[in-house]
N, C-alpha and C. Protein backbone atom coordinates (compact mmCIF):
# COMPACT_ATOMS: atom_id res chain seq x y z
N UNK A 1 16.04 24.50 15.43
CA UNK A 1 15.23 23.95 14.35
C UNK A 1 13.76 24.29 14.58
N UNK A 2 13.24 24.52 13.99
CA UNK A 2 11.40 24.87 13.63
C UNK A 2 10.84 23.82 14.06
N UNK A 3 9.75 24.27 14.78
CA UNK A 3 9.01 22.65 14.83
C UNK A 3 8.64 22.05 13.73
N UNK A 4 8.04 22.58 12.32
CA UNK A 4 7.35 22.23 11.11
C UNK A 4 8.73 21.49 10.94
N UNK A 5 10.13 21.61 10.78
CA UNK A 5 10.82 21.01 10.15
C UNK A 5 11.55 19.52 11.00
N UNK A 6 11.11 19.66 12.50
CA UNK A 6 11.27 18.63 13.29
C UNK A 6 10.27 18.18 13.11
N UNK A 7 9.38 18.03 12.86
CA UNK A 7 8.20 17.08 12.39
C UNK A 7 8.41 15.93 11.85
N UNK A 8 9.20 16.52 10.41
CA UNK A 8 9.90 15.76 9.66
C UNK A 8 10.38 14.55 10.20
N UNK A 9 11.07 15.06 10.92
CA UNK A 9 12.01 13.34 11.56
C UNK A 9 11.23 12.39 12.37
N UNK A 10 9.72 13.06 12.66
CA UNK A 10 9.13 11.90 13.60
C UNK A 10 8.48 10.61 12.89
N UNK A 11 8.88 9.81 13.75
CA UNK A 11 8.63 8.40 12.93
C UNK A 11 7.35 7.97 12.89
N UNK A 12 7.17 7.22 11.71
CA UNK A 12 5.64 6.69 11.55
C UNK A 12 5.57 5.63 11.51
N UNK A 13 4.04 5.10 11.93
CA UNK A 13 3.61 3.90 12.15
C UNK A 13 3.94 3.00 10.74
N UNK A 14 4.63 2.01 10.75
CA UNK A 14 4.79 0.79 9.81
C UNK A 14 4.26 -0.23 10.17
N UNK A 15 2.98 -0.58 10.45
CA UNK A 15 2.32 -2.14 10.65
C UNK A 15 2.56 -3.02 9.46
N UNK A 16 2.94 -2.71 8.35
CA UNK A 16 2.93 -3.72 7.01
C UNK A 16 4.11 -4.13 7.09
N UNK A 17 5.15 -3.91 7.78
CA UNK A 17 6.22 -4.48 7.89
C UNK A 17 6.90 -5.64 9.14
N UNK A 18 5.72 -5.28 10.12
CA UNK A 18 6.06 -5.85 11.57
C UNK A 18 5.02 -5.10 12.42
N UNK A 19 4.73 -5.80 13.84
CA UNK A 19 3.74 -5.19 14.59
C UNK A 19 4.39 -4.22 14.93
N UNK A 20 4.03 -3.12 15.59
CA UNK A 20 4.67 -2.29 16.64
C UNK A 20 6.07 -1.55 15.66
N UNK A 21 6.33 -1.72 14.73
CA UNK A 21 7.63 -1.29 13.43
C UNK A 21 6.88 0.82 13.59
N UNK A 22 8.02 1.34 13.30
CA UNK A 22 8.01 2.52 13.01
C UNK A 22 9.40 2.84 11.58
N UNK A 23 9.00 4.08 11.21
CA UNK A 23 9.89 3.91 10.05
C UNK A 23 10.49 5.64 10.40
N UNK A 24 11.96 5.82 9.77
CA UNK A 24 11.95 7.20 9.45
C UNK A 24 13.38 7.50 8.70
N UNK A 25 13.02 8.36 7.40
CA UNK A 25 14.33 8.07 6.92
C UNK A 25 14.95 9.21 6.53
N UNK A 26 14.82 9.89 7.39
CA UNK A 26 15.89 11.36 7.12
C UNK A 26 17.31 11.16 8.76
N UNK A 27 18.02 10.42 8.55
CA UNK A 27 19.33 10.53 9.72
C UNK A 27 20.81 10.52 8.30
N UNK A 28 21.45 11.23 9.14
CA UNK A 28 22.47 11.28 8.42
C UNK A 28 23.12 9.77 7.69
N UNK A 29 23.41 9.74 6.51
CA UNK A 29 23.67 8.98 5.61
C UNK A 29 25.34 8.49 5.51
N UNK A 30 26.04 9.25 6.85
CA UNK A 30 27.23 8.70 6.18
C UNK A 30 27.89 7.93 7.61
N UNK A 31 28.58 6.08 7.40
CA UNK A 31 28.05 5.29 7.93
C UNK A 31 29.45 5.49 8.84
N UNK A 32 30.33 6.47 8.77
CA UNK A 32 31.20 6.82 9.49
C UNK A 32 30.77 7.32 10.56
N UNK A 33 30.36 8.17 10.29
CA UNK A 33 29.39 9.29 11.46
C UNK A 33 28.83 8.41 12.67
N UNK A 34 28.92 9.54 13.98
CA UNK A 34 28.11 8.79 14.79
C UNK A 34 26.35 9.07 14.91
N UNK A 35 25.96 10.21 14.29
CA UNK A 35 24.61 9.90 14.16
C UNK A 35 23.74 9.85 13.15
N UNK A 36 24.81 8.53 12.20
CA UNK A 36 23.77 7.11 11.51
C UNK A 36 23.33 6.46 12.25
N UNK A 37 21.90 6.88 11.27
CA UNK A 37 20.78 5.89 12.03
C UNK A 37 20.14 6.60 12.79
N UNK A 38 18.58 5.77 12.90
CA UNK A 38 17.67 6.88 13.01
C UNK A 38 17.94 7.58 15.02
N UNK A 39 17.47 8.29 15.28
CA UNK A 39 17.82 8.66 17.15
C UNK A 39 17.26 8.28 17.79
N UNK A 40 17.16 8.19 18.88
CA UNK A 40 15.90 7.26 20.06
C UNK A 40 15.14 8.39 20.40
N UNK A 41 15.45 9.94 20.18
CA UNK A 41 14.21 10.82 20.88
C UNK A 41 14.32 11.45 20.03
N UNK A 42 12.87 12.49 19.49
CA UNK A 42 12.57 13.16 18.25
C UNK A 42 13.58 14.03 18.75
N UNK A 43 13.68 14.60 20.24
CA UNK A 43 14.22 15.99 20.40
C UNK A 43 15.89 15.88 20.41
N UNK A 44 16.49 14.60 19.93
CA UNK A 44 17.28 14.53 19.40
C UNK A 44 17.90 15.17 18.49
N UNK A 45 16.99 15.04 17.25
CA UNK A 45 17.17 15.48 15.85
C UNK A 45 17.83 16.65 16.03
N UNK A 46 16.91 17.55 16.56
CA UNK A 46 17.12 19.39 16.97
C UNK A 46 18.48 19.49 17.25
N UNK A 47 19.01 18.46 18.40
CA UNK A 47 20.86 18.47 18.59
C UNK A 47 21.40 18.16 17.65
N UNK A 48 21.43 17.16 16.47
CA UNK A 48 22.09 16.62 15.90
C UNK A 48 21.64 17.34 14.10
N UNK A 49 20.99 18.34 14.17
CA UNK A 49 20.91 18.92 12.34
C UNK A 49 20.16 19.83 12.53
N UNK A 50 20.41 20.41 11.56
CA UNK A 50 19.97 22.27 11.24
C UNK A 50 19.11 21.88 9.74
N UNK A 51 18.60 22.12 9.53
CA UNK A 51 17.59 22.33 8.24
C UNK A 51 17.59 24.00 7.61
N UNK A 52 17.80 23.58 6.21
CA UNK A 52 18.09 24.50 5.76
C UNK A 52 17.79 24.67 4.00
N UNK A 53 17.70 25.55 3.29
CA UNK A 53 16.74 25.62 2.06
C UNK A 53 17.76 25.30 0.84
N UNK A 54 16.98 24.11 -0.05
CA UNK A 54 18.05 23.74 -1.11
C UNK A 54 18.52 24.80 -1.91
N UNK A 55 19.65 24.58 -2.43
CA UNK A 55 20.77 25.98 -3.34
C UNK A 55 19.57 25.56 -4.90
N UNK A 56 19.35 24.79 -5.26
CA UNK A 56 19.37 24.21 -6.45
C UNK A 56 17.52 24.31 -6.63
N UNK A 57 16.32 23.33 -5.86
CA UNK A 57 15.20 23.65 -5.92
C UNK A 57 14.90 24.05 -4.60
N UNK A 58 14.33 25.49 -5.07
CA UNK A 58 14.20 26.21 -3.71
C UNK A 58 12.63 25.79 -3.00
N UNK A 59 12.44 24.89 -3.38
CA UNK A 59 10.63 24.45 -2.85
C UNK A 59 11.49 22.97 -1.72
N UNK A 60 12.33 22.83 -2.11
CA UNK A 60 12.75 21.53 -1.10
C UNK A 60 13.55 22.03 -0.20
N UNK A 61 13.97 21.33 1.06
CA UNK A 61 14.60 21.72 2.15
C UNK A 61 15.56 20.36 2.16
N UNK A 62 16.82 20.85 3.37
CA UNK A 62 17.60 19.69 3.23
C UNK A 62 18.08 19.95 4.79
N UNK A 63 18.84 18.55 5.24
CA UNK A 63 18.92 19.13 6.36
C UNK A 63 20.11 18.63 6.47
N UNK A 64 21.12 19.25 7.58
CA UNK A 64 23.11 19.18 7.35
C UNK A 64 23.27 18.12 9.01
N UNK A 65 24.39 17.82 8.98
CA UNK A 65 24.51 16.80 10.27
C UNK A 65 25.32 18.18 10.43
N UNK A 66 25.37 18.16 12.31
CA UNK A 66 26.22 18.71 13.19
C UNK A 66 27.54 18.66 13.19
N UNK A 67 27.61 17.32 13.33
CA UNK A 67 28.63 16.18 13.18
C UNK A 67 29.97 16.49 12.04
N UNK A 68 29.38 15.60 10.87
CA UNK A 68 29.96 15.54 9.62
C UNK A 68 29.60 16.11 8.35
N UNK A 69 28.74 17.29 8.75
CA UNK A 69 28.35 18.79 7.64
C UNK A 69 27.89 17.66 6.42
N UNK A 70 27.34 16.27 6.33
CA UNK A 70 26.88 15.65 5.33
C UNK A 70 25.45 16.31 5.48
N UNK A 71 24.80 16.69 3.60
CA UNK A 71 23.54 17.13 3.72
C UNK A 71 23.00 16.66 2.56
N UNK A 72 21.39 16.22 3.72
CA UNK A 72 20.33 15.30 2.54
C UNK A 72 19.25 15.66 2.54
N UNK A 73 18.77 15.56 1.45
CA UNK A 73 17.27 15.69 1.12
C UNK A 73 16.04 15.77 2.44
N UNK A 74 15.31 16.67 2.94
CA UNK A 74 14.12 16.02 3.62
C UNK A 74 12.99 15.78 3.06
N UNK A 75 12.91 14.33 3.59
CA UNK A 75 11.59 13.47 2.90
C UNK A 75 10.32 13.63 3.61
N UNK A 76 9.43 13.04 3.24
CA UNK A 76 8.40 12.92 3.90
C UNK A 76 8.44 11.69 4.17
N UNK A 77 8.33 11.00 5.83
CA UNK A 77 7.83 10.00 5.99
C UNK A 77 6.51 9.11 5.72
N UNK A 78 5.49 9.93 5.89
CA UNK A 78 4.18 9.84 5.55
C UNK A 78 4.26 9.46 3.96
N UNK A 79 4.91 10.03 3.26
CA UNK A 79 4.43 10.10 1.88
C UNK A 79 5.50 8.81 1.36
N UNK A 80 6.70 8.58 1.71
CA UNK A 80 7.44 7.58 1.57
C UNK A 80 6.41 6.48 1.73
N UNK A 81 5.76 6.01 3.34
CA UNK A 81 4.63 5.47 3.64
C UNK A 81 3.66 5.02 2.93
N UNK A 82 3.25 5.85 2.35
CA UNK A 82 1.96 5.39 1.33
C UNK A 82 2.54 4.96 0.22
N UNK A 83 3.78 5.25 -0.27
CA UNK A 83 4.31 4.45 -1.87
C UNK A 83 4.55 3.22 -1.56
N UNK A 84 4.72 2.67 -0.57
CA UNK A 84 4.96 1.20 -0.11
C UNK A 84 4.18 0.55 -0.07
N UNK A 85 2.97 1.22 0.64
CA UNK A 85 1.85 0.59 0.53
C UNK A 85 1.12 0.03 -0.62
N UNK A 86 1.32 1.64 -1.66
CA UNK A 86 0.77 1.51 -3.19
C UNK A 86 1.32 0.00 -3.63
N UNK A 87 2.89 0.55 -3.25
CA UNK A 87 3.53 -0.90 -4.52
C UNK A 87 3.14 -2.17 -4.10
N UNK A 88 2.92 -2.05 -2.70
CA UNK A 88 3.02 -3.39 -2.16
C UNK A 88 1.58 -3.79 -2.51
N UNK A 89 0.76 -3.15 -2.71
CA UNK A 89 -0.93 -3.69 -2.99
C UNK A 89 -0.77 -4.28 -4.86
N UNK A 90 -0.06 -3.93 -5.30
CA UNK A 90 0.43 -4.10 -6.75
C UNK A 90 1.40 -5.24 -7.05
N UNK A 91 1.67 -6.01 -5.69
CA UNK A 91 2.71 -6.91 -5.97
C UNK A 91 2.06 -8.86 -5.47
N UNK A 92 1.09 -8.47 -4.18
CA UNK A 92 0.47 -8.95 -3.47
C UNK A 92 -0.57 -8.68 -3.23
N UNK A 93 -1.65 -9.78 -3.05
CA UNK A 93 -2.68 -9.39 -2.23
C UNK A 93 -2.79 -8.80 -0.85
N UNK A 94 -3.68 -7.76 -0.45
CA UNK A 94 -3.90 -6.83 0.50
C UNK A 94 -4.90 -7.27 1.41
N UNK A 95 -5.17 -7.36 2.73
CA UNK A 95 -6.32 -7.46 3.02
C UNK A 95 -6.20 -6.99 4.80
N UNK A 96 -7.20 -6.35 5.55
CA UNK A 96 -6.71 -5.68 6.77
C UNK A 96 -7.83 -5.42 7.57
N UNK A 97 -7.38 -5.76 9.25
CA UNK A 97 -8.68 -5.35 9.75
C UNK A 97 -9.47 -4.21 9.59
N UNK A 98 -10.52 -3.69 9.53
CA UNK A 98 -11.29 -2.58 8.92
C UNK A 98 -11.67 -1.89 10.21
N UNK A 99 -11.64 -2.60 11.66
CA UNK A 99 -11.56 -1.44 12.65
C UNK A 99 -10.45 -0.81 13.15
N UNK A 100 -11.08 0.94 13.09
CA UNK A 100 -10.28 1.93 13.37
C UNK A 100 -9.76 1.78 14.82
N UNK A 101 -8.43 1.85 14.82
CA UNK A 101 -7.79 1.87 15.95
C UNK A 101 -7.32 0.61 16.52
N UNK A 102 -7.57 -0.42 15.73
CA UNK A 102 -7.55 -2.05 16.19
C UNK A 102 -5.87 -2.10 16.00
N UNK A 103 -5.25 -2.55 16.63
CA UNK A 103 -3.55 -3.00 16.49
C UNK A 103 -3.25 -3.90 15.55
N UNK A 104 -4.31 -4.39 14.43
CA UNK A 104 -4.21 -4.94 13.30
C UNK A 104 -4.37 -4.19 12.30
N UNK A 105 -4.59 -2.89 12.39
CA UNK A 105 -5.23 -2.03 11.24
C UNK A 105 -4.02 -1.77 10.22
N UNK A 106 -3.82 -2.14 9.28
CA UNK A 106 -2.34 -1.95 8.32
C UNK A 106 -1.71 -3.05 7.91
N UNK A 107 -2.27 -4.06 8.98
CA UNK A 107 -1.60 -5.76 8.62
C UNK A 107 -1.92 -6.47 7.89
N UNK A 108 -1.08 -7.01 7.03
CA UNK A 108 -1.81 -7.63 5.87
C UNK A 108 -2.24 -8.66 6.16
N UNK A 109 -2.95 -9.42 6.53
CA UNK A 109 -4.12 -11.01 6.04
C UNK A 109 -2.58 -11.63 5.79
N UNK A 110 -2.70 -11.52 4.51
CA UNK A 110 -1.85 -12.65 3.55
C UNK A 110 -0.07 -12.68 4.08
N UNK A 111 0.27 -11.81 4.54
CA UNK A 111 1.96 -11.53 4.88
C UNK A 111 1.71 -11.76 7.03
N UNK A 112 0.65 -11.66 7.73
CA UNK A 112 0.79 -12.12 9.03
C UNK A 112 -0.30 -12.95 9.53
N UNK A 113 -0.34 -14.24 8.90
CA UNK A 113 -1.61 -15.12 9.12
C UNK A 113 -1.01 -15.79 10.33
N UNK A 114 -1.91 -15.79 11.59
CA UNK A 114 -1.45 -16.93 12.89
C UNK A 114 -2.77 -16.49 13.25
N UNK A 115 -2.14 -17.56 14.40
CA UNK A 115 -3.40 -17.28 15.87
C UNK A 115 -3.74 -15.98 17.16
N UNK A 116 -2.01 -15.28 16.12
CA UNK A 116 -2.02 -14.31 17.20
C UNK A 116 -2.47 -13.05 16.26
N UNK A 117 -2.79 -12.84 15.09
CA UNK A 117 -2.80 -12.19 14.52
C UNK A 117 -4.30 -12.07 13.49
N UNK A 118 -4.83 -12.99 12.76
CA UNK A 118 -5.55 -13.32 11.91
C UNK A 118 -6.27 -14.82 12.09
N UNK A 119 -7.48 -15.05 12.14
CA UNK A 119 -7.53 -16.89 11.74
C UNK A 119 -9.13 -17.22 11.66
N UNK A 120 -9.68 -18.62 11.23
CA UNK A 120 -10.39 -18.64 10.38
C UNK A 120 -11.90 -18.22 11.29
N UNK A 121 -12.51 -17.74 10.35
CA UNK A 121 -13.89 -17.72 11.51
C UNK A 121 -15.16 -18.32 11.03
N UNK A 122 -15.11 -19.14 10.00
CA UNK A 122 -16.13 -19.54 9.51
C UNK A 122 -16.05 -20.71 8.43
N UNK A 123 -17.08 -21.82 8.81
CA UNK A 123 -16.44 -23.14 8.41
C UNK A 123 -16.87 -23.49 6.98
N UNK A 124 -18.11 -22.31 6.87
CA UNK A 124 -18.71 -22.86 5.60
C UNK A 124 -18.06 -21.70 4.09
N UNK A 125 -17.54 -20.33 4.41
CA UNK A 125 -17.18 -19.71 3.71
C UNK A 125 -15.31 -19.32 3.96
N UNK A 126 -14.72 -19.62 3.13
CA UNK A 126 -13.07 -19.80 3.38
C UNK A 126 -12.84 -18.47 3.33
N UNK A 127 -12.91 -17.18 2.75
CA UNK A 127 -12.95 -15.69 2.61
C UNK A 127 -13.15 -14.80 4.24
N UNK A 128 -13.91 -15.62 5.18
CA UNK A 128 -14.22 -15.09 5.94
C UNK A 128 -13.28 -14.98 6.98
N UNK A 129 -12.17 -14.08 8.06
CA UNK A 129 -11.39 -14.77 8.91
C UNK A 129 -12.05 -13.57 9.85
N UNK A 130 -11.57 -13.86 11.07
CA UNK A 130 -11.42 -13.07 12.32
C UNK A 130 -10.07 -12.66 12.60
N UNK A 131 -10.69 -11.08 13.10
CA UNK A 131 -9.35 -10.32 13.82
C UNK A 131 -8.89 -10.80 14.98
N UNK A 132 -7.98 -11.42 15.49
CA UNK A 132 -7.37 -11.72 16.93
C UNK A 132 -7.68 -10.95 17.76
N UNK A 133 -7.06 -9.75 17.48
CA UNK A 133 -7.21 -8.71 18.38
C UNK A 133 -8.34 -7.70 18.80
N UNK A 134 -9.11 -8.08 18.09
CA UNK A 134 -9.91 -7.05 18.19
C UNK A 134 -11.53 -7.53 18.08
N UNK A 135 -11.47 -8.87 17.34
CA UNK A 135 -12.95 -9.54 17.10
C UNK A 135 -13.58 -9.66 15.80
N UNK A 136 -13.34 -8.88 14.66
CA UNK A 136 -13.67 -8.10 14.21
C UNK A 136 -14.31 -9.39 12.72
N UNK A 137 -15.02 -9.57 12.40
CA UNK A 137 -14.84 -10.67 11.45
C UNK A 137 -15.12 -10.03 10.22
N UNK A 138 -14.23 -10.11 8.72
CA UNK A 138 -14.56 -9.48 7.35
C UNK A 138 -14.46 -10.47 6.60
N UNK A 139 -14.53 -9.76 4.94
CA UNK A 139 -13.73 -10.85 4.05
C UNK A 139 -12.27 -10.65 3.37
N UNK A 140 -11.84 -11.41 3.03
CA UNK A 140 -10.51 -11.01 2.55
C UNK A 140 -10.28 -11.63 1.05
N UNK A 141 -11.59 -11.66 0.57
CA UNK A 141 -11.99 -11.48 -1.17
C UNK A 141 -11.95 -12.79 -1.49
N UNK A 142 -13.72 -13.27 -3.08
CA UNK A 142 -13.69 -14.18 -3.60
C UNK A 142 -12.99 -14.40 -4.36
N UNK A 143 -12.46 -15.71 -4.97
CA UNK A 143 -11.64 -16.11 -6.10
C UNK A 143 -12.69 -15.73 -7.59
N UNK A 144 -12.48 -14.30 -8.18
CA UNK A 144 -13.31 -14.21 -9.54
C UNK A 144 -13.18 -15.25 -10.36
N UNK A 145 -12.63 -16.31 -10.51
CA UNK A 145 -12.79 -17.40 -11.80
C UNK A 145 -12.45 -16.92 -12.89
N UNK A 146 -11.57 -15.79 -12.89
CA UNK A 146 -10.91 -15.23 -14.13
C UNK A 146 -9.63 -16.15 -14.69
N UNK A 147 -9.57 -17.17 -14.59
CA UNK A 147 -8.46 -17.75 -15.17
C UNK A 147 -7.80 -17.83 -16.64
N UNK A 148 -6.68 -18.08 -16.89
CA UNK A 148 -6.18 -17.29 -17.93
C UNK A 148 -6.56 -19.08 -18.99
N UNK A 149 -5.87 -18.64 -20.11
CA UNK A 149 -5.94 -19.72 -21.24
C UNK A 149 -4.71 -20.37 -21.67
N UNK A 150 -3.92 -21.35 -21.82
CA UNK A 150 -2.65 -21.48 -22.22
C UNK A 150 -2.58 -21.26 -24.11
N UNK A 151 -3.95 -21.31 -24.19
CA UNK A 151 -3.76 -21.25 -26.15
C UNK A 151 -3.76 -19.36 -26.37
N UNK A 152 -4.46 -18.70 -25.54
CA UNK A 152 -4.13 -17.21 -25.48
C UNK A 152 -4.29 -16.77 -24.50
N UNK A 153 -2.91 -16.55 -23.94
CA UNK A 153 -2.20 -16.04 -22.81
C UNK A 153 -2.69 -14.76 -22.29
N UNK A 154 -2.70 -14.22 -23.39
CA UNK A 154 -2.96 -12.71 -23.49
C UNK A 154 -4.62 -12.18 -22.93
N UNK A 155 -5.23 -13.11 -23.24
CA UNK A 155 -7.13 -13.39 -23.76
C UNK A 155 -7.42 -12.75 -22.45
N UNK A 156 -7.65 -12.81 -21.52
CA UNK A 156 -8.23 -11.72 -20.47
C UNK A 156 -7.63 -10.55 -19.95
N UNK A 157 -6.54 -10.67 -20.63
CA UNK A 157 -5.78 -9.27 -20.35
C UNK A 157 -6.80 -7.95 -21.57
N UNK A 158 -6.87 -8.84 -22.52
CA UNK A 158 -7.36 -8.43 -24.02
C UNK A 158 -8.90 -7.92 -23.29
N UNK A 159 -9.56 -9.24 -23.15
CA UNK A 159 -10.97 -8.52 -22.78
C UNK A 159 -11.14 -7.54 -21.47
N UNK A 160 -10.49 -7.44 -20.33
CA UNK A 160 -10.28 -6.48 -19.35
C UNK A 160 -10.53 -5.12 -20.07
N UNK A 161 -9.01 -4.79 -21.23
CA UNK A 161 -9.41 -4.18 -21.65
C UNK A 161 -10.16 -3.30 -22.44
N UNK A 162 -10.70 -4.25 -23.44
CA UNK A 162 -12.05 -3.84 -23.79
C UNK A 162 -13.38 -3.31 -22.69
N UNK A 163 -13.15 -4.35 -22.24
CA UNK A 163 -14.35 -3.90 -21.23
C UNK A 163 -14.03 -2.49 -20.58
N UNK A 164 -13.50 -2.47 -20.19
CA UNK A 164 -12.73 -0.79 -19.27
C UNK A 164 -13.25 -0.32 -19.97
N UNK A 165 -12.90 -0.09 -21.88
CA UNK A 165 -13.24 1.06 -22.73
C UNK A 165 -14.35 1.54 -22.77
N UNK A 166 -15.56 0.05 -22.79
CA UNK A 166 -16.80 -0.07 -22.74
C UNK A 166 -17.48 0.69 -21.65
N UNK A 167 -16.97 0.33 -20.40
CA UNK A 167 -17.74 0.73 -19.27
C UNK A 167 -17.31 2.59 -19.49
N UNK A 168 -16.21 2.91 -20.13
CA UNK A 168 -15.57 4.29 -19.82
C UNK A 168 -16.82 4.82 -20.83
N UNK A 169 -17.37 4.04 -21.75
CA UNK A 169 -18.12 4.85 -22.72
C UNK A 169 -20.02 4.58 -22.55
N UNK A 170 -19.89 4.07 -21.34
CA UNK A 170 -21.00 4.28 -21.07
C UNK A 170 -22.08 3.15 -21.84
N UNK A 171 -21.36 1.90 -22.01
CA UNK A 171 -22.43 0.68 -22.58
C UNK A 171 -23.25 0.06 -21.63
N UNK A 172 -23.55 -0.43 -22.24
CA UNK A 172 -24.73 -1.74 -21.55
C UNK A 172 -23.86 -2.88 -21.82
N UNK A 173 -24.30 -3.71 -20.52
CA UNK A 173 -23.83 -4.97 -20.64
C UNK A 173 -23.77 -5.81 -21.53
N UNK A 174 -24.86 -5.82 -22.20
CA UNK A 174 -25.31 -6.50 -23.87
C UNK A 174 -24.94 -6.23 -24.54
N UNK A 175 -25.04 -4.71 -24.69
CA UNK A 175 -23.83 -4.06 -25.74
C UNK A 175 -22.49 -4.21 -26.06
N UNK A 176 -22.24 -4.36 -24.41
CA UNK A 176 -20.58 -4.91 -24.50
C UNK A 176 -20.35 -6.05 -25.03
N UNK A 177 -21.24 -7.13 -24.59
CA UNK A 177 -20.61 -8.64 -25.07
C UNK A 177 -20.85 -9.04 -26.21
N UNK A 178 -22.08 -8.08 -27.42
CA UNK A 178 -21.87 -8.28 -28.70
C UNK A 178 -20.95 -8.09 -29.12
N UNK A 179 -20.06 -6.35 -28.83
CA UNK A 179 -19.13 -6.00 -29.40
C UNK A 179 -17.71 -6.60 -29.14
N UNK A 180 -17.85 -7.60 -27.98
CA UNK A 180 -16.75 -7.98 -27.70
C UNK A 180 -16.67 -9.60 -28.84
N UNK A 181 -17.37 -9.88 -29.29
CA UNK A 181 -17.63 -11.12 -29.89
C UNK A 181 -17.15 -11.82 -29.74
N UNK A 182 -16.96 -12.44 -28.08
CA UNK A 182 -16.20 -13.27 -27.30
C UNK A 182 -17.03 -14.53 -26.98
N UNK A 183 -17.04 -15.83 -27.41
CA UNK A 183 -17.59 -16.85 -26.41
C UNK A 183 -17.43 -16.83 -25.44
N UNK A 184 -16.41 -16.36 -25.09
CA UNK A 184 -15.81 -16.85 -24.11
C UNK A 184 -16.35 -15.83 -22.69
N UNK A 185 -16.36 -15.02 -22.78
CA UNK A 185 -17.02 -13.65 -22.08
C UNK A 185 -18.93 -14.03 -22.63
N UNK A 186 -19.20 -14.38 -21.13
CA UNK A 186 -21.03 -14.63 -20.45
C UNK A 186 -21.05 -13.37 -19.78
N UNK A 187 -22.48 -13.11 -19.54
CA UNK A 187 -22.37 -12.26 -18.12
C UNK A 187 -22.31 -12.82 -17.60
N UNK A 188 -21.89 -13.36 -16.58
CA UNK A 188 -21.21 -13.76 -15.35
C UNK A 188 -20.25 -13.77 -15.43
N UNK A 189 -19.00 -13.42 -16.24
CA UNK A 189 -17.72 -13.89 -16.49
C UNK A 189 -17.53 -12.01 -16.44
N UNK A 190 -18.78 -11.84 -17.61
CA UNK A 190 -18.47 -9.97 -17.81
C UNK A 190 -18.68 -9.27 -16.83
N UNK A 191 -19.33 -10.21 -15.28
CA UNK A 191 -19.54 -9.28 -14.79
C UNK A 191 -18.71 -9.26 -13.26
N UNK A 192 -17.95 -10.12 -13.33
CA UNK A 192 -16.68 -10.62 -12.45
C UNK A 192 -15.80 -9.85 -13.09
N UNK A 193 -15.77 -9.75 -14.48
CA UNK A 193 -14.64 -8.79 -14.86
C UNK A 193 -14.66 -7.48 -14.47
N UNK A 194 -15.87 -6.77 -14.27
CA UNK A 194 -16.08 -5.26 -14.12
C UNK A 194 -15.91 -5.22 -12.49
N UNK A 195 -16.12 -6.37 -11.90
CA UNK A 195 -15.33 -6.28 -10.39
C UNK A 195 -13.91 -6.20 -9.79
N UNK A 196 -13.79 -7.21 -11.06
CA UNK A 196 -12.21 -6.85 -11.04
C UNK A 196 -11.42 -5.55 -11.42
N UNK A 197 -12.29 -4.87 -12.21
CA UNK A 197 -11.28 -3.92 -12.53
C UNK A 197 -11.90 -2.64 -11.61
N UNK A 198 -12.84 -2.38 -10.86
CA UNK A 198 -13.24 -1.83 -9.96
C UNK A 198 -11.99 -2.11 -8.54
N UNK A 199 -11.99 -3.42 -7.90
CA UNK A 199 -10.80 -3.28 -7.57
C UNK A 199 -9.49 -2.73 -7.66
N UNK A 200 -9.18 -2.85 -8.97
CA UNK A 200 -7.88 -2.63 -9.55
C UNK A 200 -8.17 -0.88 -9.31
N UNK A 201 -9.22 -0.12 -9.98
CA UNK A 201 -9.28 1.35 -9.48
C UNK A 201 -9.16 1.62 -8.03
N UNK A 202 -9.83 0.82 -7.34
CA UNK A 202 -9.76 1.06 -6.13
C UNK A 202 -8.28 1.04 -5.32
N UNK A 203 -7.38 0.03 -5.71
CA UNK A 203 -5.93 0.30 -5.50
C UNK A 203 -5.20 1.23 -5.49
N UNK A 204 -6.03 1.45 -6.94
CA UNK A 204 -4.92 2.64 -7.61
C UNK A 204 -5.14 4.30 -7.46
């Protein structure tokens, strides 16, 4: 096997799932077989599959078990990696130590809060916590006061998007909130909103 294509099988760091977690998902798929499931040494792989170029799209590669001639797709771990991340920032709040190399770097705030992990560092601002491991003190974001309406449900979903259009076209703040002819939308409200959706780009 090529090294470029043993690459493939080496496992990557998963901190969003567990400390110390690695992930990798190219091992043979069939649960008969004895090598389901991922191997304990990369230089494993090399014994146990041949990689070889798809019949069908010739830009993808696939790779065959030794074993039981079952053959699957090769993925990218890395890139598998980051769609998890994506979705998972889209499902939940995100928040992570910001120093490089810290053994918290990938962990979410909100999914591993303890003493061994995350905890509070400051009595007068609740946003603020400390890294366990590392020292590190950030924020892990204000509450915008965007709350919704029960008479229209819809009502800040509505002005979000207006505003987006606005900012995409290059208004003024004033400009916007005439045209939005919202009571309900102040600047301060308009301008928590344009944070919010700065976030939301920033996710995405």
């Amino acid at each position: 096997m090529k090294d470029i294509d043993l690459e493939a099988f080496r496992p990557v760091a998963f901190p969003e799932i567990g400390p110390d977690k690695t992930f990798n998902a190219n091992f043979c798929r069939n649960p008969m077989c004895p090598n389901f499931g991922p191997a304990a040494d990369l230089d494993d792989y090399a014994d146990r599959y041949s990689v070889v170029r798809d019949d069908v799209i010739r830009t993808d590669r696939r790779y065959v078990c030794k074993t039981c001639r079952l053959s699957s797709r090769l993925l990218s771990n890395e890139s598998l990696h980051a769609a998890y991340v994506w979705f998972k920032r889209q499902s939940i709040p995100f928040a992570t130590c910001p120093a490089e190399g810290c053994g918290n770097a990938g962990v979410n705030v909100f999914e591993h809060w303890g003493p061994d992990r995350y905890w509070y560092d400051n009595r007068n601002r609740s946003d603020i916590v400390r890294c366990v491991k590392c020292g590190t003190r950030f924020s892990i974001g204000q509450a915008l006061r965007l709350h919704g309406d029960r008479a229209d449900p819809k009502g800040m979903e509505r002005r979000l998007t207006a505003i987006f259009k606005h900012v995409r076209l290059g208004l003024g703040l004033r400009t916007s909130i005439a045209l939005l002819e919202d009571p309900a939308v102040s600047e301060p409200t308009y301008l928590r909103a344009v944070e919010r959706l700065s976030c939301k780009m920033l996710d995405y």
